[in-house]
C-alpha atoms as a PDB file:
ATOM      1  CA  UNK A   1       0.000   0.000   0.000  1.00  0.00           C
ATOM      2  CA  UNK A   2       2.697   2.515   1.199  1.00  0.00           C
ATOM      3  CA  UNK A   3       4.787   1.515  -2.505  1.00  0.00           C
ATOM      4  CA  UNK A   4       1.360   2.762  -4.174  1.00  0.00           C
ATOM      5  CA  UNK A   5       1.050   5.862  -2.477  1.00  0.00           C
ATOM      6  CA  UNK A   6       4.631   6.117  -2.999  1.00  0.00           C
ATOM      7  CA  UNK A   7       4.154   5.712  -7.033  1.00  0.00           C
ATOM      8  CA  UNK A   8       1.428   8.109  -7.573  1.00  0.00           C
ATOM      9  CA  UNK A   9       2.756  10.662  -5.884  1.00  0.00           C
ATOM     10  CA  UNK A  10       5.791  10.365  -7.644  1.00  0.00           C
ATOM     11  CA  UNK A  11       3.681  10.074 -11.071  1.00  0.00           C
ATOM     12  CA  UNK A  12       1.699  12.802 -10.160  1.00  0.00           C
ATOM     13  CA  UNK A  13       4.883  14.772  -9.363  1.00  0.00           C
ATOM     14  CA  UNK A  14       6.435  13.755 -13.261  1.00  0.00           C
ATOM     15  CA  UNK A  15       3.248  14.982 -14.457  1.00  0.00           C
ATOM     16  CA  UNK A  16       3.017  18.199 -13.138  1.00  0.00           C
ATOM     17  CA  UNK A  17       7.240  18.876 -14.296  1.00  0.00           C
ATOM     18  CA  UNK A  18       6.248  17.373 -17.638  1.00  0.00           C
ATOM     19  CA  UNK A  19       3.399  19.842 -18.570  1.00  0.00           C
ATOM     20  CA  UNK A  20       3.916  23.190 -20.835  1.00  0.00           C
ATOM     21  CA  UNK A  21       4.042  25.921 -18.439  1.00  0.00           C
ATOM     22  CA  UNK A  22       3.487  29.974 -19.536  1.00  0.00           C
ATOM     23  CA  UNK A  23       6.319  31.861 -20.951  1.00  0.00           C
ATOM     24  CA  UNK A  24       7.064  34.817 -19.248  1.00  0.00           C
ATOM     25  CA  UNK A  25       8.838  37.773 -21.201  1.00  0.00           C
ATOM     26  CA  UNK A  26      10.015  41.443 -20.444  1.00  0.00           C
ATOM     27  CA  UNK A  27      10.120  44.232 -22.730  1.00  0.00           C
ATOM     28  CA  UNK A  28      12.467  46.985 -21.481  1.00  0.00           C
ATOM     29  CA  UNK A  29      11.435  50.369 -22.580  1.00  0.00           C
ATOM     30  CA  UNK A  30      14.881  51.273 -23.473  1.00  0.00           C
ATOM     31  CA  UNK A  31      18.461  48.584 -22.429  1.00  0.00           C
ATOM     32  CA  UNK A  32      20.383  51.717 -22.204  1.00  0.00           C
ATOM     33  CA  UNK A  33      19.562  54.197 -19.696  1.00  0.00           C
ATOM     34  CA  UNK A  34      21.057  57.057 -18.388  1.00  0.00           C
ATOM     35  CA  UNK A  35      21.993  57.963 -15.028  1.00  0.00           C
ATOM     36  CA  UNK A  36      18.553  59.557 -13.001  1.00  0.00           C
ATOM     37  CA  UNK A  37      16.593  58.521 -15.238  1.00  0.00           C
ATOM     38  CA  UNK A  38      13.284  56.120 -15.063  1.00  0.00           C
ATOM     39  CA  UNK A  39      12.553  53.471 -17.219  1.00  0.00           C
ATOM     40  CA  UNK A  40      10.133  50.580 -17.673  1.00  0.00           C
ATOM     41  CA  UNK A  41       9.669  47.092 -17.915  1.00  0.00           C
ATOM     42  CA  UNK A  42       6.355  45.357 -19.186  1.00  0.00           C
ATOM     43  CA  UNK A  43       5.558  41.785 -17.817  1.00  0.00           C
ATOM     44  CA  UNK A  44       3.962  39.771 -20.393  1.00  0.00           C
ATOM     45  CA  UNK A  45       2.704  36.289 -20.407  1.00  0.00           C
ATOM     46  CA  UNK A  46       2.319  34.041 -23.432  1.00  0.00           C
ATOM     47  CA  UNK A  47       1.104  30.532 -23.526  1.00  0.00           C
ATOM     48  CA  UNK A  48      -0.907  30.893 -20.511  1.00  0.00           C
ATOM     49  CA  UNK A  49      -3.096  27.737 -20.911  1.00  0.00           C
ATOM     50  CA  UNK A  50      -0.752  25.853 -22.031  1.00  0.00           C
ATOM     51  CA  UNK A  51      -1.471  22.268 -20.443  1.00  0.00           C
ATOM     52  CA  UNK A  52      -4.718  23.340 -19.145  1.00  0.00           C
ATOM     53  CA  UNK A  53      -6.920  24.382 -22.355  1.00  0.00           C
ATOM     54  CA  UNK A  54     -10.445  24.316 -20.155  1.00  0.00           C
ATOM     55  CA  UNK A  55      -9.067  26.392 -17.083  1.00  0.00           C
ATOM     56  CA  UNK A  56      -9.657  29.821 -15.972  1.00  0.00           C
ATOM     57  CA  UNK A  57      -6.957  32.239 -14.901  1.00  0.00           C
ATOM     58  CA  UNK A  58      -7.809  34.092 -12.176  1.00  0.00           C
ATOM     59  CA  UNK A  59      -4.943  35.923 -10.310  1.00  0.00           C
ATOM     60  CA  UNK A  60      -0.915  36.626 -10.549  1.00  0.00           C
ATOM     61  CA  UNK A  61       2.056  37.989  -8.324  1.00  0.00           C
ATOM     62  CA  UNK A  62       5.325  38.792  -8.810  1.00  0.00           C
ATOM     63  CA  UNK A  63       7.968  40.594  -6.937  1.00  0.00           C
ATOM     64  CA  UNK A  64      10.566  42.478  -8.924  1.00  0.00           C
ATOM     65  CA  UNK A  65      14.314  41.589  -9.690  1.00  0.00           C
ATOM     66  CA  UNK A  66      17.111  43.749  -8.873  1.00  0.00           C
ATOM     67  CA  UNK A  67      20.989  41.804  -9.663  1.00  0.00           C
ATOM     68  CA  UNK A  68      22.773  45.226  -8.286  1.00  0.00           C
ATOM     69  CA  UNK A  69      19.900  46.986  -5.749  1.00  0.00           C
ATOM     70  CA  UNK A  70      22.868  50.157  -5.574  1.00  0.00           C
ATOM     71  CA  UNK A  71      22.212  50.994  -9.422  1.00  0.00           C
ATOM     72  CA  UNK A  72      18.576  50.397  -9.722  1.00  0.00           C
ATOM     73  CA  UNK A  73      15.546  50.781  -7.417  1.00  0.00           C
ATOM     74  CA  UNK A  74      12.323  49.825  -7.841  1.00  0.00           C
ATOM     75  CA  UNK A  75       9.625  52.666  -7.762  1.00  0.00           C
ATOM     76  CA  UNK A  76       5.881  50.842  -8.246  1.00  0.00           C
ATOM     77  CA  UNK A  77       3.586  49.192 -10.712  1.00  0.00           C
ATOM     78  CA  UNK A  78       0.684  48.773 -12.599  1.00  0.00           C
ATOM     79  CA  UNK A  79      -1.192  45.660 -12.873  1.00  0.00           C
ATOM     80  CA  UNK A  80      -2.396  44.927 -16.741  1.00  0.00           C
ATOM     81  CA  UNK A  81      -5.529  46.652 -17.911  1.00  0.00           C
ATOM     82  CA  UNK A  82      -7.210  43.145 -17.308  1.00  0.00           C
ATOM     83  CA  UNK A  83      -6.742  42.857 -13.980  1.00  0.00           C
ATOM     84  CA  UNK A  84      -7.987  44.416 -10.624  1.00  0.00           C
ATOM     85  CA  UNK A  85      -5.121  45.895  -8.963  1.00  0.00           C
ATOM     86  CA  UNK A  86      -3.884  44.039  -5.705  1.00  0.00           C
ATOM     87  CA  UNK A  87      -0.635  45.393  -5.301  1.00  0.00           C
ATOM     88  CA  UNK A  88       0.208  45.266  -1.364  1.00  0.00           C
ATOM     89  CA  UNK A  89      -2.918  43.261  -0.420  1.00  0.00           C
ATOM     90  CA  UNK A  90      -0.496  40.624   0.634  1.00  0.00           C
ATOM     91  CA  UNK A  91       2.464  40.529   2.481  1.00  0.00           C
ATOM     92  CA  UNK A  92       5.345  39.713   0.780  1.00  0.00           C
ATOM     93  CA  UNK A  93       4.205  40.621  -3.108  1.00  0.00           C
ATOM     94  CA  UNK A  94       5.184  43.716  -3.982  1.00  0.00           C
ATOM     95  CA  UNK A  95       2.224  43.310  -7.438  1.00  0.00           C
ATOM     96  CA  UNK A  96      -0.430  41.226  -7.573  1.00  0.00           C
ATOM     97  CA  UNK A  97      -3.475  41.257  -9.710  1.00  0.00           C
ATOM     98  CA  UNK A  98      -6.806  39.131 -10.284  1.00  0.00           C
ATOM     99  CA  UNK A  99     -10.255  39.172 -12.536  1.00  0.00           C
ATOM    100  CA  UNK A 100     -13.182  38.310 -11.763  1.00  0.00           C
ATOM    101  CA  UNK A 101     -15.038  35.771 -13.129  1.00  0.00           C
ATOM    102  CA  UNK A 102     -11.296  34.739 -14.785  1.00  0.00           C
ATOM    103  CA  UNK A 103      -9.939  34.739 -17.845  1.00  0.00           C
ATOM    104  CA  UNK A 104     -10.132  31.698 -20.246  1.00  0.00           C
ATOM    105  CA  UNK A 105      -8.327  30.695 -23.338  1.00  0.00           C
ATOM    106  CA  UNK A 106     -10.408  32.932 -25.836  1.00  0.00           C
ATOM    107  CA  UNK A 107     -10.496  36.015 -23.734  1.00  0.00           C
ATOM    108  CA  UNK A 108      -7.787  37.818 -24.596  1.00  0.00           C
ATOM    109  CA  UNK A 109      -4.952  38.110 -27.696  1.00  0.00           C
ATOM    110  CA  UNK A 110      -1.585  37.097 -26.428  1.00  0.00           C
ATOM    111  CA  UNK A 111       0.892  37.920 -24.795  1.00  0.00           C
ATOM    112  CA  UNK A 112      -1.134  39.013 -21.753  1.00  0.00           C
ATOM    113  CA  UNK A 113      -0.167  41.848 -20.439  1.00  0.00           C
ATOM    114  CA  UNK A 114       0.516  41.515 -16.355  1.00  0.00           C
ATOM    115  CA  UNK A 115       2.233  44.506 -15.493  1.00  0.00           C
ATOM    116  CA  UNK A 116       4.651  47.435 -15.825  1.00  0.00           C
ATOM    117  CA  UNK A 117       6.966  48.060 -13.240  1.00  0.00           C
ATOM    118  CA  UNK A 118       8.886  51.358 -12.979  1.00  0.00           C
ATOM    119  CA  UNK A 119      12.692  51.503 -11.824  1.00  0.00           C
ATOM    120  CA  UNK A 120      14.869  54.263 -11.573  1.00  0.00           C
ATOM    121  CA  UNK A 121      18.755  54.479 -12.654  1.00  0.00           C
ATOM    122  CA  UNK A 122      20.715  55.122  -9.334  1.00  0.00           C
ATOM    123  CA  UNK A 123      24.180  53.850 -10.034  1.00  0.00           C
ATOM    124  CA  UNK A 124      26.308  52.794 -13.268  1.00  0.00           C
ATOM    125  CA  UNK A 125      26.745  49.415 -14.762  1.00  0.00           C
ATOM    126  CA  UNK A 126      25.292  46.741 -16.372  1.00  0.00           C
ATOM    127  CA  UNK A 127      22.167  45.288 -14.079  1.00  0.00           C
ATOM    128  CA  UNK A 128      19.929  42.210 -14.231  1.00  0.00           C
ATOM    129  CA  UNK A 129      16.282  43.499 -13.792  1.00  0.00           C
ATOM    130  CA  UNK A 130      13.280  40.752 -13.469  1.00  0.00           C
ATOM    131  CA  UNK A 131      10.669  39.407 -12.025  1.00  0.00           C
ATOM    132  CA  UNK A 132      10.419  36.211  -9.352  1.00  0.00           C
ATOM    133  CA  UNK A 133       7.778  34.226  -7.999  1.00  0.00           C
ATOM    134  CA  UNK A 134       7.897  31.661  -4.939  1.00  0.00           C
ATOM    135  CA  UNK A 135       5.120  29.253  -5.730  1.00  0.00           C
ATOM    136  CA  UNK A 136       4.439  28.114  -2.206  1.00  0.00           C
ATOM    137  CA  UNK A 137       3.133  31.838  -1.854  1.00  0.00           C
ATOM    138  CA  UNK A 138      -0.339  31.522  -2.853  1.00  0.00           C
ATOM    139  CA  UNK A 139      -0.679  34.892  -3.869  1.00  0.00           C
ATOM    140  CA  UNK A 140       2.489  34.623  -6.345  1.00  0.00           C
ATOM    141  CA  UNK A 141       3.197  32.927  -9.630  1.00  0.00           C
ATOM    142  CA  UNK A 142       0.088  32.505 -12.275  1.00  0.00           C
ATOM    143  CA  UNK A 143      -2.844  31.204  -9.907  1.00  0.00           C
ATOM    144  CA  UNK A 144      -5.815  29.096 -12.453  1.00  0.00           C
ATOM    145  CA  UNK A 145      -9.447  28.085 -11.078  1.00  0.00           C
ATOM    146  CA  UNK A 146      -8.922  24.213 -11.728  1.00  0.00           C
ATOM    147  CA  UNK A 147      -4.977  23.700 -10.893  1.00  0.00           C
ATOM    148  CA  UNK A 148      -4.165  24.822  -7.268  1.00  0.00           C
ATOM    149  CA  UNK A 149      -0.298  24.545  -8.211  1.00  0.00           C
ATOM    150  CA  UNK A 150       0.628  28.078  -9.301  1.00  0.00           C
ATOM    151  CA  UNK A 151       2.757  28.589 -12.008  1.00  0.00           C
ATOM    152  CA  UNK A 152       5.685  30.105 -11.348  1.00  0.00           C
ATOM    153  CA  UNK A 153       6.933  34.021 -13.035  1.00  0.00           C
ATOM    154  CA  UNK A 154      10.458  33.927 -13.738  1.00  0.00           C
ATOM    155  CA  UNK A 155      12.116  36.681 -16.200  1.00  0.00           C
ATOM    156  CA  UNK A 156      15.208  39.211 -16.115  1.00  0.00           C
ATOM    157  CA  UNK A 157      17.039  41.044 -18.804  1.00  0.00           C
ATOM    158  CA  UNK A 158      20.087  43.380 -18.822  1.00  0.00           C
ATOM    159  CA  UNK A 159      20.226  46.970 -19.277  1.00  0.00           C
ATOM    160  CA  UNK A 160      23.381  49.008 -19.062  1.00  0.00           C
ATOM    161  CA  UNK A 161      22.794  51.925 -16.723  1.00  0.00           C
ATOM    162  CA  UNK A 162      25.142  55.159 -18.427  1.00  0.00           C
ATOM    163  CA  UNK A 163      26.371  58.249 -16.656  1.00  0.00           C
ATOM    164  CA  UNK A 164      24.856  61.871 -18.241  1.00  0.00           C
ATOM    165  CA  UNK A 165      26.786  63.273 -21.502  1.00  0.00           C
ATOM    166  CA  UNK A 166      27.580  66.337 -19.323  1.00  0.00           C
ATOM    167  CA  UNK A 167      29.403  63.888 -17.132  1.00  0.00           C
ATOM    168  CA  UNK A 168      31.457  63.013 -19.233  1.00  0.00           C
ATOM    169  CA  UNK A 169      32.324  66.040 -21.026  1.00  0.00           C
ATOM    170  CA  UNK A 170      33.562  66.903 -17.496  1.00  0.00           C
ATOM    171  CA  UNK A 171      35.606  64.356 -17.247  1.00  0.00           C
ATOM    172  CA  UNK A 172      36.987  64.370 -20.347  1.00  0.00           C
ATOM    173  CA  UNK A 173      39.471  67.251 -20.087  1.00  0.00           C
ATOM    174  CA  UNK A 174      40.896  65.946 -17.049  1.00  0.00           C
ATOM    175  CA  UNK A 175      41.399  62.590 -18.628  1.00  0.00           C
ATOM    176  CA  UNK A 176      43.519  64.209 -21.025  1.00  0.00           C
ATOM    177  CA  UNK A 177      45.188  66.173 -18.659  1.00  0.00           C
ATOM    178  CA  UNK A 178      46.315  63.039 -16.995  1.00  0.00           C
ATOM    179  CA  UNK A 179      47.330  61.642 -19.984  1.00  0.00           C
ATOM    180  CA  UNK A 180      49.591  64.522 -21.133  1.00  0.00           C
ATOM    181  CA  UNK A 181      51.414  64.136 -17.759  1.00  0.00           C
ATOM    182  CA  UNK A 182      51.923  60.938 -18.235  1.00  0.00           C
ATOM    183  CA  UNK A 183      53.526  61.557 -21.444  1.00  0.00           C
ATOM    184  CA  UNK A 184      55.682  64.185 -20.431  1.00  0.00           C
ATOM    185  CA  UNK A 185      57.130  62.032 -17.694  1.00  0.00           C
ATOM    186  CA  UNK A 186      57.712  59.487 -20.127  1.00  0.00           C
ATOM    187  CA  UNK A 187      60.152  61.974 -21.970  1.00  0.00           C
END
């Protein structure tokens, strides 16, 4: 008895690795920014029924992705013009959205638009900016009427964080400076 319990939990577990989950992709509203400046990244989901053709989306959350928190900070969101906006409703998801009855499979046109988070350019450098779900959060991930196993939002890009032009044109001259006195030494 205890080896069957054993095997369909263990099928069961196969099951729910082997099936087509949603793609989750960002679109950065520039991958060059300078220095003080905001920016924006959509959240967009495509293939959200994939695996589950008769289910109903109801709800997602997300928190956002900072690699270098120095260079970039998050400044808010907006949930997609689908959803109702639950953003800081629940402790521990910074955006979180649902509709009500729930979306099915010929509701909408992919991609599906989640949200748009705002950041602001603190710091120079290249930075990895995304989004992350834990699925043992109920309120996180992609959350369907039929499948109580969330599916999990997982996304970053790069964008290269640059200091102003005037910046550098200030730091140009004494660039050269130092170069020329290295030269001179030289001779």
């Amino acid at each position: 008895m205890m080896k069957r319990i054993l095997f369909t939990t263990l099928l069961a577990a196969v099951s729910a690795a082997l099936l087509p989950a949603a793609t989750i992709s960002l679109q950065f509203s520039s991958n060059q920014v300078t220095l003080g400046d905001n920016f924006t990244v959509t959240v967009n989901a495509t293939n959200v029924f994939a695996g589950r053709p008769e289910d109903m989306l109801l709800a997602f959350g997300l928190n956002p992705f900072i690699s270098l928190p120095g260079n970039v900070i998050f400044l808010g969101a907006s949930v997609g013009p689908r959803f109702a906006d639950d953003s800081g409703s629940f402790l521990g998801t910074a955006v979180a959205g649902d509709v009500f009855p729930g979306l099915g499979a010929g509701d909408f046109v992919e991609p599906l638009t989640l949200a748009t988070l705002t950041f602001r350019a603190i710091g120079s450098g290249f930075v990895d900016v995304g989004v992350v779900s834990d699925t043992s959060d109920l309120n996180q991930g992609l959350a369907f009427l039929a499948d109580s196993n969330n599916v999990e939002l997982t996304a970053s890009g790069t964008i290269q964080v640059v200091p102003e032009p005037a910046v550098a044109w200030l730091l140009a001259p004494g660039l050269g400076a130092l170069l020329l006195m290295r030269r001179r030494r030289r001779a």
